[in-house]
C-alpha atoms as a PDB file:
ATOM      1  CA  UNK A   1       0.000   0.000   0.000  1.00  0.00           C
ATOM      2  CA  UNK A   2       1.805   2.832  -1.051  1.00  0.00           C
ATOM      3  CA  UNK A   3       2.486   5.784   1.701  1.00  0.00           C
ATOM      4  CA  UNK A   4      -0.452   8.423   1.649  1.00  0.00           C
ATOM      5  CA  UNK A   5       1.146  12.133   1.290  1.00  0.00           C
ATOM      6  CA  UNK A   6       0.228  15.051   3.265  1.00  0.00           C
ATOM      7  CA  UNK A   7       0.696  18.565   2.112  1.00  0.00           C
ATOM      8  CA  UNK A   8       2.049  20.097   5.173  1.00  0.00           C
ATOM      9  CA  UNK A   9       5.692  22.031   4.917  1.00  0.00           C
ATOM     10  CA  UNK A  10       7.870  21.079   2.405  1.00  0.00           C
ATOM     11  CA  UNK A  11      10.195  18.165   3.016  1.00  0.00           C
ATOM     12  CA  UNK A  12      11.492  17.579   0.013  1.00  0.00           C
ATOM     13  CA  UNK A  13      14.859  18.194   0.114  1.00  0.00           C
ATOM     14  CA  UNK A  14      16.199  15.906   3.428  1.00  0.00           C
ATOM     15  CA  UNK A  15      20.178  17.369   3.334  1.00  0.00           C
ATOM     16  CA  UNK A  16      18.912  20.608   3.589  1.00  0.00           C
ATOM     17  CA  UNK A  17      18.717  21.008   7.903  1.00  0.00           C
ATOM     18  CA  UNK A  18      17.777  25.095   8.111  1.00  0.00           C
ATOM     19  CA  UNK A  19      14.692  25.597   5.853  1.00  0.00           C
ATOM     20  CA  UNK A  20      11.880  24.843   8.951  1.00  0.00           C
ATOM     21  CA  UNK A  21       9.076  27.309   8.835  1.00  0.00           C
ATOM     22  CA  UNK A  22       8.515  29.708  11.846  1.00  0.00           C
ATOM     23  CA  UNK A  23       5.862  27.313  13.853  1.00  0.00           C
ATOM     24  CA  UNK A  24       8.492  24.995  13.738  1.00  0.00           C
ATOM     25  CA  UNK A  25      11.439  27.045  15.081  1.00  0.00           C
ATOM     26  CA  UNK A  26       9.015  27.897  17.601  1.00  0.00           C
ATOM     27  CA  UNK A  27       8.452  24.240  18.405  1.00  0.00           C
ATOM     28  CA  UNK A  28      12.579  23.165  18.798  1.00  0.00           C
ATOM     29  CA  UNK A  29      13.277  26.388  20.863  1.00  0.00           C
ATOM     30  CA  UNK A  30      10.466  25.319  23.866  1.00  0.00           C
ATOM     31  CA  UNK A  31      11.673  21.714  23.838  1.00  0.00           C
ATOM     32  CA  UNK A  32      13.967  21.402  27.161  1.00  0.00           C
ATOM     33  CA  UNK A  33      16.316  18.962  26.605  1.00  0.00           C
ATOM     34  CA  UNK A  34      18.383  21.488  23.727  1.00  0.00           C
ATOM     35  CA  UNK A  35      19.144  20.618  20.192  1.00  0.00           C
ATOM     36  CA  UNK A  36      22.898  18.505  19.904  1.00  0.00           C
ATOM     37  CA  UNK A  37      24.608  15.554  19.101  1.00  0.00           C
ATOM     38  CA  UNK A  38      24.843  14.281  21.899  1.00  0.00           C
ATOM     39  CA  UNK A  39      20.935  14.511  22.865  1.00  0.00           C
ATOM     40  CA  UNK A  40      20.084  13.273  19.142  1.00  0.00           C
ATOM     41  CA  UNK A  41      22.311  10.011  20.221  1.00  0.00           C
ATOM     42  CA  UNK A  42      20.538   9.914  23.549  1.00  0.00           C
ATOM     43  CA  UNK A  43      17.415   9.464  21.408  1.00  0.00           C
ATOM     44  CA  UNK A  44      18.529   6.939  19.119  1.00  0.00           C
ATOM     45  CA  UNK A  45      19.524   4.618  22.448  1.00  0.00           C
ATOM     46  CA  UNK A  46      16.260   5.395  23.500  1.00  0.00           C
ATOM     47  CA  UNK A  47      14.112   4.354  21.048  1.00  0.00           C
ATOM     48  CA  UNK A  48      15.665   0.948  21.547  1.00  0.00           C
ATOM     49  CA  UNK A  49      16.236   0.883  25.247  1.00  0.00           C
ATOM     50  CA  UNK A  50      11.930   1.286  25.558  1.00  0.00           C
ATOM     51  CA  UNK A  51      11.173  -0.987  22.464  1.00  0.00           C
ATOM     52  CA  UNK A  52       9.938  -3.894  24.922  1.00  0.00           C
ATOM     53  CA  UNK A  53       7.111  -0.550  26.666  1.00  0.00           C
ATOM     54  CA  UNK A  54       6.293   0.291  22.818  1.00  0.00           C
ATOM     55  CA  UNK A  55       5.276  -3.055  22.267  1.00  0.00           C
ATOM     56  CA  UNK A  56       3.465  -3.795  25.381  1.00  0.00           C
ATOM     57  CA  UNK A  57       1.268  -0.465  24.446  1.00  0.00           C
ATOM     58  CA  UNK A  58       0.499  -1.511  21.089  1.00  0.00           C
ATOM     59  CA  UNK A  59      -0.570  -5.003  22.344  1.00  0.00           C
ATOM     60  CA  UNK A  60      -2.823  -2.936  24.666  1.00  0.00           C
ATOM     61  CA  UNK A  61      -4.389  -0.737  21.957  1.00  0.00           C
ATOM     62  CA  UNK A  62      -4.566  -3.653  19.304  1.00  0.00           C
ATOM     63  CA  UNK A  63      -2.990  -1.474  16.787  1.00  0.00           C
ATOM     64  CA  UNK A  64      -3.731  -4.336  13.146  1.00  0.00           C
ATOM     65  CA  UNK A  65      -2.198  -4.464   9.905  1.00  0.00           C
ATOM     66  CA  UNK A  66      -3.759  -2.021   7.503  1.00  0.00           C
ATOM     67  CA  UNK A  67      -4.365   0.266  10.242  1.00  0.00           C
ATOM     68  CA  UNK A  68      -2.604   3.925  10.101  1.00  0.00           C
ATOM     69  CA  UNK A  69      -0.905   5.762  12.672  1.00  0.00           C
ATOM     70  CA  UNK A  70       1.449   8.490  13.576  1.00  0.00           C
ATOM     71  CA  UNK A  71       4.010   9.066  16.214  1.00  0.00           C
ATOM     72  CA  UNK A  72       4.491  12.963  16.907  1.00  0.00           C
ATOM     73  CA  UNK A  73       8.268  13.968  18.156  1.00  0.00           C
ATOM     74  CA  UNK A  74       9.182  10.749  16.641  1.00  0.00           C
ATOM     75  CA  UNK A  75      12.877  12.364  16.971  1.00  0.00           C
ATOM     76  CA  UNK A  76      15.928   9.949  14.732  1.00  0.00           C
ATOM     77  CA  UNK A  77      13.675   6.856  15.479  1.00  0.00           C
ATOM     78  CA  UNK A  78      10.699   7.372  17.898  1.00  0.00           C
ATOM     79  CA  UNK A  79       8.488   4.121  17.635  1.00  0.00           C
ATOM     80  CA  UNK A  80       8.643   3.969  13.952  1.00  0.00           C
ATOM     81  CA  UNK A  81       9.733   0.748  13.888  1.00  0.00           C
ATOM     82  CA  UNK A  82       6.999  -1.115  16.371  1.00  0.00           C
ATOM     83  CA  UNK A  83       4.552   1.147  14.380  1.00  0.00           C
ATOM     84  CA  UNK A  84       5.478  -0.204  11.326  1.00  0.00           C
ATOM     85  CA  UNK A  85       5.668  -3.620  12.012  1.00  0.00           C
ATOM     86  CA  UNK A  86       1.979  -3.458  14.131  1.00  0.00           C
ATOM     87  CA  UNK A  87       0.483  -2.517  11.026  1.00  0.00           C
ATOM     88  CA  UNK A  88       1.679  -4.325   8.267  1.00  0.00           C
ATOM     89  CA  UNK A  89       0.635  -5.133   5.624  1.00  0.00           C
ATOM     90  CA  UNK A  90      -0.897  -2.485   4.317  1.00  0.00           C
ATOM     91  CA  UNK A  91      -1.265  -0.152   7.080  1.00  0.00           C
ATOM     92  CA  UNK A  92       0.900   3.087   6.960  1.00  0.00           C
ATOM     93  CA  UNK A  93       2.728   5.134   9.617  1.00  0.00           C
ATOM     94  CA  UNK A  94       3.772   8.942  10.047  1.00  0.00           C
ATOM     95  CA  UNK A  95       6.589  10.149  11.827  1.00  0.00           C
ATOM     96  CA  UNK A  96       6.308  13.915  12.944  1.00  0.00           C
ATOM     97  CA  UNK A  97       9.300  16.309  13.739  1.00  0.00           C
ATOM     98  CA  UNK A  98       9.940  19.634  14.712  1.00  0.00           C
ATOM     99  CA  UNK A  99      13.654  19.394  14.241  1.00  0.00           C
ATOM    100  CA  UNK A 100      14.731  19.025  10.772  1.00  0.00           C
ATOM    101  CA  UNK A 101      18.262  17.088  11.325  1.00  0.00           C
ATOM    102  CA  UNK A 102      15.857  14.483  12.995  1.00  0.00           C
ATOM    103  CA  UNK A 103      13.320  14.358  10.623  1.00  0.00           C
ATOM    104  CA  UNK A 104      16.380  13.516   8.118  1.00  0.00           C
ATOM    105  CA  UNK A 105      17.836  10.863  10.531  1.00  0.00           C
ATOM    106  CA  UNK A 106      14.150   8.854  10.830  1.00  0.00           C
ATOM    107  CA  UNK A 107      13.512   9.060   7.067  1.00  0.00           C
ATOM    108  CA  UNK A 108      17.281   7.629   6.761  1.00  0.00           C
ATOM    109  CA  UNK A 109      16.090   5.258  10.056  1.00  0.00           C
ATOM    110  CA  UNK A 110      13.071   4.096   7.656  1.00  0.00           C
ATOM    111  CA  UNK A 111      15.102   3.382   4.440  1.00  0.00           C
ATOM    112  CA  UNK A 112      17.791   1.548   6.116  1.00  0.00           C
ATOM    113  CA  UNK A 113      15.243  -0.639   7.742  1.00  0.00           C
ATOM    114  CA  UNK A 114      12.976  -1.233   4.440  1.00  0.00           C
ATOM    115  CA  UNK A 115       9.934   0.694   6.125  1.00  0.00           C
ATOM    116  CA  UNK A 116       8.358   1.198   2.568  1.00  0.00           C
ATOM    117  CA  UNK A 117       5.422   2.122   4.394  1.00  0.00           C
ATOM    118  CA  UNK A 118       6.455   5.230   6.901  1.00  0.00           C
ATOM    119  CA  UNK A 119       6.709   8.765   5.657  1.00  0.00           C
ATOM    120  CA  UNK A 120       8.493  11.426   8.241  1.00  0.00           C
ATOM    121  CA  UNK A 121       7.358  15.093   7.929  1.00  0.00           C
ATOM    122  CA  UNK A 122       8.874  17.978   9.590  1.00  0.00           C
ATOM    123  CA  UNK A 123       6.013  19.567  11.799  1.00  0.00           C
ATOM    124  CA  UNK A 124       4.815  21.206  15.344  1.00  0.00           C
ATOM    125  CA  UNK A 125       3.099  18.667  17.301  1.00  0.00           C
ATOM    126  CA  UNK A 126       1.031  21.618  18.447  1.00  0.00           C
ATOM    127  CA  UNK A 127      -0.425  22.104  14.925  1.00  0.00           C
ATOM    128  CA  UNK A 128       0.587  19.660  12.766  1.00  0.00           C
ATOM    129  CA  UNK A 129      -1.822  20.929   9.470  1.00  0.00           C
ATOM    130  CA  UNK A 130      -2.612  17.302   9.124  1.00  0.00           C
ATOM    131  CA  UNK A 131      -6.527  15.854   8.553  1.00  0.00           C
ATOM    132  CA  UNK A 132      -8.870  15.001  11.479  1.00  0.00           C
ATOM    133  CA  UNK A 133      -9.865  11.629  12.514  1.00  0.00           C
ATOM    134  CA  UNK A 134      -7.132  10.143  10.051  1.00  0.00           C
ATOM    135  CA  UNK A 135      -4.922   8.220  12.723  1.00  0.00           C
ATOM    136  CA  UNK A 136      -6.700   4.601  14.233  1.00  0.00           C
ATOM    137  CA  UNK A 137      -3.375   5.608  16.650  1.00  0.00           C
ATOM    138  CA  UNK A 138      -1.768   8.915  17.623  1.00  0.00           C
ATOM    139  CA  UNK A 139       1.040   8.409  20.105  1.00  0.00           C
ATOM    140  CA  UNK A 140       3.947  10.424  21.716  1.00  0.00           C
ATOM    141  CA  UNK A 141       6.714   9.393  23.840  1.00  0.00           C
ATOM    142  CA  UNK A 142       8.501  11.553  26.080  1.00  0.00           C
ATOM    143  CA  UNK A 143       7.545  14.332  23.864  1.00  0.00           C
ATOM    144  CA  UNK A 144       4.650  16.118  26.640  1.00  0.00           C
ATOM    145  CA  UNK A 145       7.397  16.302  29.125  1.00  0.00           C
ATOM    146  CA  UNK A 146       9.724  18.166  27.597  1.00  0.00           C
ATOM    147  CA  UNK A 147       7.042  21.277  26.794  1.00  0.00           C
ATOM    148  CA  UNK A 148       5.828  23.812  28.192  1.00  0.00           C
ATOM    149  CA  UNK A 149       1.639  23.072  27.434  1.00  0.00           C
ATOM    150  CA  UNK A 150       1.503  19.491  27.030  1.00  0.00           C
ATOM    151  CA  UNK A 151      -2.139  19.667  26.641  1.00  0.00           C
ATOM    152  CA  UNK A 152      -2.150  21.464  22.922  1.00  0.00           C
ATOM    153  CA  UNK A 153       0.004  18.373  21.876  1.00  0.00           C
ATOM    154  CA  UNK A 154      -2.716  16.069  23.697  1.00  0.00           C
ATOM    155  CA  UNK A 155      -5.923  17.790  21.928  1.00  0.00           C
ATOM    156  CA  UNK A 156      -3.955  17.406  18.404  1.00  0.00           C
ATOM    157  CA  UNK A 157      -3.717  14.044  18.894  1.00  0.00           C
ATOM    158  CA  UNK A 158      -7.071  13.898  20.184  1.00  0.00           C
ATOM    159  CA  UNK A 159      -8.204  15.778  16.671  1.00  0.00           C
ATOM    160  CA  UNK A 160      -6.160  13.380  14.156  1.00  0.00           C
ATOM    161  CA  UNK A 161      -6.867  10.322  15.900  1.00  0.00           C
ATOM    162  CA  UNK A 162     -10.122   8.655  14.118  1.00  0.00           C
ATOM    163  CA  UNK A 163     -13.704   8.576  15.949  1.00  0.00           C
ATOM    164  CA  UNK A 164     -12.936   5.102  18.082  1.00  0.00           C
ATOM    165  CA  UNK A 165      -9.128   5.202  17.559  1.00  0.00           C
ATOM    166  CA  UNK A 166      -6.653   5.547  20.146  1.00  0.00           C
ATOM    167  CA  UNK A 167      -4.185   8.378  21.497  1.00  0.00           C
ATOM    168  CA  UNK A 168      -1.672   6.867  23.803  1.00  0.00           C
ATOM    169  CA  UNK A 169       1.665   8.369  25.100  1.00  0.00           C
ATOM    170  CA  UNK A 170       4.677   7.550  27.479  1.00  0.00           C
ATOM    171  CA  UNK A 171       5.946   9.848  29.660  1.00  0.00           C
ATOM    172  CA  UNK A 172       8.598  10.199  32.582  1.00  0.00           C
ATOM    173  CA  UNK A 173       7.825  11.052  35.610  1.00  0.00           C
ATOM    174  CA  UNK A 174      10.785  12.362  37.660  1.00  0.00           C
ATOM    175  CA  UNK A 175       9.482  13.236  40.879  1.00  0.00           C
ATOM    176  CA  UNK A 176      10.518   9.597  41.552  1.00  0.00           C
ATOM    177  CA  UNK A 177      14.138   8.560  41.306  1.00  0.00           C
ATOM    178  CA  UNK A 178      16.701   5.833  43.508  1.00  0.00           C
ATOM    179  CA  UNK A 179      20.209   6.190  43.587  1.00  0.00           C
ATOM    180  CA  UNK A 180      21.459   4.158  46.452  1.00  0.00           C
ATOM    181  CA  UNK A 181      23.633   4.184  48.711  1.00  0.00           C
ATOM    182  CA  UNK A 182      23.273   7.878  48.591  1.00  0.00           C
ATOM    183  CA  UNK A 183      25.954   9.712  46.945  1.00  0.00           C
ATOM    184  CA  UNK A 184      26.322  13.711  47.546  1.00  0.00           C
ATOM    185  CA  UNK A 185      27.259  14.211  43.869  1.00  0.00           C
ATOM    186  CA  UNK A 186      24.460  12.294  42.836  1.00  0.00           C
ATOM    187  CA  UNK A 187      21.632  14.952  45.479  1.00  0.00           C
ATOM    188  CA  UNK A 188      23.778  17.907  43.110  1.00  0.00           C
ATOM    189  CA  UNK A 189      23.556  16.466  39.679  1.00  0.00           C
ATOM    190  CA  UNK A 190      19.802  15.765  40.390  1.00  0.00           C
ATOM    191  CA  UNK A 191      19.431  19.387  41.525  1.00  0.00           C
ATOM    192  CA  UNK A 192      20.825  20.649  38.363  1.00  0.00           C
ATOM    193  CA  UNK A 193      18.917  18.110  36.137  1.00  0.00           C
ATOM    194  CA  UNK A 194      15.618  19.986  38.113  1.00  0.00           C
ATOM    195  CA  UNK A 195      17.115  23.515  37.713  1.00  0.00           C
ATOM    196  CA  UNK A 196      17.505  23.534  34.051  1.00  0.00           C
ATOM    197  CA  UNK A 197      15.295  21.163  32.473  1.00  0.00           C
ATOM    198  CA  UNK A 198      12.290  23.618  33.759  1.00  0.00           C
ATOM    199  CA  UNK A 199      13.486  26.512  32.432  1.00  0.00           C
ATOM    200  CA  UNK A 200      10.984  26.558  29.437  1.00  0.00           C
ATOM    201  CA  UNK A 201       8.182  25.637  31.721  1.00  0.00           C
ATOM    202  CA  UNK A 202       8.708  21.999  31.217  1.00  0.00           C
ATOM    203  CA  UNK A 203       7.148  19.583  33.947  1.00  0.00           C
ATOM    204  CA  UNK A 204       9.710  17.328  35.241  1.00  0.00           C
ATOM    205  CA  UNK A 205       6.623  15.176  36.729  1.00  0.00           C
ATOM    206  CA  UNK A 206       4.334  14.980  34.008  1.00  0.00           C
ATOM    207  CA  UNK A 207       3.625  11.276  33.568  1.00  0.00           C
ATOM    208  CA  UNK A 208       1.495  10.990  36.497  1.00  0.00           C
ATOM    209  CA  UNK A 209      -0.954  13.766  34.706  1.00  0.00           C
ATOM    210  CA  UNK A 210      -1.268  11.987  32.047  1.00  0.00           C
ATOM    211  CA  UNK A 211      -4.745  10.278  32.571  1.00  0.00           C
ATOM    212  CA  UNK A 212      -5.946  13.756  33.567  1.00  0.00           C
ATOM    213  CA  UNK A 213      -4.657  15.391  30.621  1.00  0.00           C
ATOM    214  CA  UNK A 214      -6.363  12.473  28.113  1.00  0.00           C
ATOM    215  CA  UNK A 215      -9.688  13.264  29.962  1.00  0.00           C
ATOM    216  CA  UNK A 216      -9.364  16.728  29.415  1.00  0.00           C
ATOM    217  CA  UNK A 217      -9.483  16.373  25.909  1.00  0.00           C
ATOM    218  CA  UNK A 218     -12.461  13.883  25.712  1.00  0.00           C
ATOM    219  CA  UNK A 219     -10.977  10.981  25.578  1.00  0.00           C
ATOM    220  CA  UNK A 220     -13.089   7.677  26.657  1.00  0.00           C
ATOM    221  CA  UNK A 221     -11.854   4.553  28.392  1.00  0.00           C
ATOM    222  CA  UNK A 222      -8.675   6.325  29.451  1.00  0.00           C
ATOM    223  CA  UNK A 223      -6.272   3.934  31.769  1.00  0.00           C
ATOM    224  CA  UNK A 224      -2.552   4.173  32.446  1.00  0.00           C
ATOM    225  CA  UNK A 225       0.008   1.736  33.879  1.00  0.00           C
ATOM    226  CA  UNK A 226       3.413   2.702  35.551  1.00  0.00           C
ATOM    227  CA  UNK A 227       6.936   1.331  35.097  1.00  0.00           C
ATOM    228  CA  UNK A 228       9.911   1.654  37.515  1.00  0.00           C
ATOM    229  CA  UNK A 229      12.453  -0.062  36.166  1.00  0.00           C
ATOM    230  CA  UNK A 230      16.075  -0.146  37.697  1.00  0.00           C
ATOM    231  CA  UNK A 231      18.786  -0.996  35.084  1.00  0.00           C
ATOM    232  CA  UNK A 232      22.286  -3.166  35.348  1.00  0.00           C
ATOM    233  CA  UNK A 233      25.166  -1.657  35.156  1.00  0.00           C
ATOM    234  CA  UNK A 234      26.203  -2.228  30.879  1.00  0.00           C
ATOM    235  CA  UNK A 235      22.760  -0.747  30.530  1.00  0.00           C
ATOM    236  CA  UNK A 236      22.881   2.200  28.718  1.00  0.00           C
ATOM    237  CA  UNK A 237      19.389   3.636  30.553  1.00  0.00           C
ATOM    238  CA  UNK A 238      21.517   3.458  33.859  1.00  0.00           C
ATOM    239  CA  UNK A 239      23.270   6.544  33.173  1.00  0.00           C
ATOM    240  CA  UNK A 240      19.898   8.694  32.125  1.00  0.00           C
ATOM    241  CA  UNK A 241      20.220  11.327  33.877  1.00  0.00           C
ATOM    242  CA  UNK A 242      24.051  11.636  33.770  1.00  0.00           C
ATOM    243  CA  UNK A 243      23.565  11.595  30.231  1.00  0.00           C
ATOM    244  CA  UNK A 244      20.566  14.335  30.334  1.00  0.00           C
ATOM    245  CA  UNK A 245      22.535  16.915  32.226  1.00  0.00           C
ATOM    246  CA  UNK A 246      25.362  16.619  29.593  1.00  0.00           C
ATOM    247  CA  UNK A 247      22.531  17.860  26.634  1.00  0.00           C
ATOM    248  CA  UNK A 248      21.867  20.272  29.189  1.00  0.00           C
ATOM    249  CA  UNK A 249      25.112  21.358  30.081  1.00  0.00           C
ATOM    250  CA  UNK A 250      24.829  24.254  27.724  1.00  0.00           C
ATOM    251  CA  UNK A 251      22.192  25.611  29.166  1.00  0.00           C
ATOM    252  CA  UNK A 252      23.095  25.275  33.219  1.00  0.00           C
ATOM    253  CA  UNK A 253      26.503  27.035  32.288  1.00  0.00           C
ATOM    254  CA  UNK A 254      23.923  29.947  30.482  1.00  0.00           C
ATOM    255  CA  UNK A 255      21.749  30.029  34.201  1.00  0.00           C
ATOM    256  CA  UNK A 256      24.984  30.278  35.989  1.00  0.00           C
ATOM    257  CA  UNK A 257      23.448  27.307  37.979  1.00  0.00           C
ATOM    258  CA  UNK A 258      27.227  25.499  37.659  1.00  0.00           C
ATOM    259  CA  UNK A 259      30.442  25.752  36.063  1.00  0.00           C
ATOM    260  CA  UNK A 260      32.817  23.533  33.931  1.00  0.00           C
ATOM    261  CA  UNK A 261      34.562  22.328  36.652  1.00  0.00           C
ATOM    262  CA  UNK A 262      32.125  21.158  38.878  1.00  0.00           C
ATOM    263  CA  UNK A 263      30.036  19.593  36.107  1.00  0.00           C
ATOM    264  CA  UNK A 264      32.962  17.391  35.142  1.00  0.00           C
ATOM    265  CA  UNK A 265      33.710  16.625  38.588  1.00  0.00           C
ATOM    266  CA  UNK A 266      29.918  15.927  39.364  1.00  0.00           C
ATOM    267  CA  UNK A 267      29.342  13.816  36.343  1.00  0.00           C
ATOM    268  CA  UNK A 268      32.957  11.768  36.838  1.00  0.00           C
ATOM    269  CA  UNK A 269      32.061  10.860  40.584  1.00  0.00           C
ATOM    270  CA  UNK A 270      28.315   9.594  39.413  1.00  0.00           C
ATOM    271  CA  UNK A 271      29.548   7.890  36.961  1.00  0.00           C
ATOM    272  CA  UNK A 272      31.870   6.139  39.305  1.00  0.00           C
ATOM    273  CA  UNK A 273      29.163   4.948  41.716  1.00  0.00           C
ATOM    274  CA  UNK A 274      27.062   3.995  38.812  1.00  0.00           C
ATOM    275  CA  UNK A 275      29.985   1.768  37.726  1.00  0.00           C
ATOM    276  CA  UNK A 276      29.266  -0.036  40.980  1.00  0.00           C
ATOM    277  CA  UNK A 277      27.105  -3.042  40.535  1.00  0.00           C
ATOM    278  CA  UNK A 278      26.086  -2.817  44.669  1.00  0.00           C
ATOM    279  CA  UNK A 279      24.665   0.461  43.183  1.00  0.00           C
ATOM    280  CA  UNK A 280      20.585   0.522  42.921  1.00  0.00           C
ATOM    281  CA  UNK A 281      19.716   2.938  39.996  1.00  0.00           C
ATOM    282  CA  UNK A 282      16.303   3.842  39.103  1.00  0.00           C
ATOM    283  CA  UNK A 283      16.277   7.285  37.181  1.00  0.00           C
ATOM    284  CA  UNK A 284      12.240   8.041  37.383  1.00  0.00           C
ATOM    285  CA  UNK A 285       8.886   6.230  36.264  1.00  0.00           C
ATOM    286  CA  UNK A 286       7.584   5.997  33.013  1.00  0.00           C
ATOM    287  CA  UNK A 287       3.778   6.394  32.898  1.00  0.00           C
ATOM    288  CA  UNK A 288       1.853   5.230  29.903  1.00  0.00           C
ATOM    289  CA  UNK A 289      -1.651   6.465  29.015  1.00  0.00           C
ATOM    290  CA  UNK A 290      -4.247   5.332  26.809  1.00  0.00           C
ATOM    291  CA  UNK A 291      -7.730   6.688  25.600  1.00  0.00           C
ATOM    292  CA  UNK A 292     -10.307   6.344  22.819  1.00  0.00           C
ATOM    293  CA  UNK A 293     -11.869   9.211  20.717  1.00  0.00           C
ATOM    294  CA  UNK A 294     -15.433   9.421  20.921  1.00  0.00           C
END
């Protein structure tokens, strides 16, 4: 079934990583986690690291072959992959991005993976000029968290997602964390991660309103289930938030909330303890929501 097209911006040219239109520079600046290589690698680990949560929430959803769906912030990789293989054959799949080197990186993602049937457009999740009730799924992950007004992300979703298809997300929730034994450096890294990831109005704990932001926007037969998962050391999700305040670092230098020296010397001693297989690491929970349009 060959890839339904969507006249949206133009995304035509994939090399070319400066020609976003305004709504969409508006969209990169207010997402809190910056715009580098290092965070666009972060992404790529994590779209991996959380396959085993994508597919549990597609199992939940029933998302079929032939079916069509879209994954907004889908980032270098996003759920693309799960998405694609949930709804073949003949189904299709939409990957939405405000940042343009990412929306090259999952349409090279797609092509070296055969996924004939996913298109990637460059877009604000906000308003993403695409047709109502076209999606039997609209999903995000970790995408609400890192904005300022999650709920104009939730109510698009809401709006493309078909009448009895679902809108689903997974989001962190960071008002929960376990690093022990305790470590000082560990209580000051944490403070930072706090400190600057908020700066654009971002909520650190939004996964646990996530049911209350799906009902909000009119969504039926919303539930949610929560992970807390604690990772080995090896495991590249151990060192989360180690690796979070390093996309961040430009930005904490900017506040004046640290300088170069202490962030190296923070992030070396963490990384130390981390190193430490006695060491208990769970970064935060990840919440996952589900709901069905009316």
């Amino acid at each position: 079934m060959p890839v339904m097209s969507y006249d949206t911006t133009d995304t035509t040219d994939t090399t070319d990583t400066t020609s976003t239109d305004v709504t969409s520079c508006g969209a990169t600046e207010v997402y809190a986690l910056g715009d580098d290589t290092e965070e666009t690698a972060r992404l790529r680990r994590q779209s991996e690291e959380l396959r085993p949560e994508a597919l549990a929430l597609l199992s939940r959803v029933g998302l079929r072959p032939g079916q069509a769906a879209i994954d907004l912030g889908c980032g270098p990789a996003g759920t693309l992959g799960p998405l694609a293989g949930a709804v073949s054959p003949g189904g299709r799949v939409v990957g939405l991005d405000a940042n343009a080197a990412h929306v090259a990186a999952a349409r090279q993602y797609a092509a070296d993976r055969g996924l004939a049937n996913v298109e990637v457009l460059a877009g604000d999740a906000r308003h993403t000029g695409l047709p109502a009730d076209t999606f039997d799924l609209a999903h995000s992950r970790t995408l609400l968290v890192t904005i300022p007004e999650p709920a104009e992300v939730v109510a698009e979703m809401a709006r493309v997602a078909r009448p009895g298809g679902w809108v689903a997300s997974q989001e962190a929730d960071g008002g929960f964390a376990l690093c022990h034994p305790p470590l000082p450096a560990w209580d000051r890294l944490w403070s930072l991660f706090h400190a600057s990831f908020g700066r654009t109005g971002a909520d650190l704990r939004l996964g646990r309103r996530l049911p209350e932001l799906f009902r909000a926007a009119g969504l039926d037969e919303v539930e949610a289930t929560v992970h807390a998962s604690s990772y080995p050391v090896g495991h590249s999700r151990r060192t989360v938030i180690p690796d979070l305040v390093r996309s961040l670092r430009p930005v904490i230098l900017e506040l004046g909330l640290s300088d170069e020296r202490e962030l190296a010397d923070v992030d070396a001693a963490v990384r130390l303890h981390l190193a430490d297989p006695r060491t208990l690491m769970m970064p935060h929970l990840l919440v996952t929501a589900w709901g069905r349009k009316r």
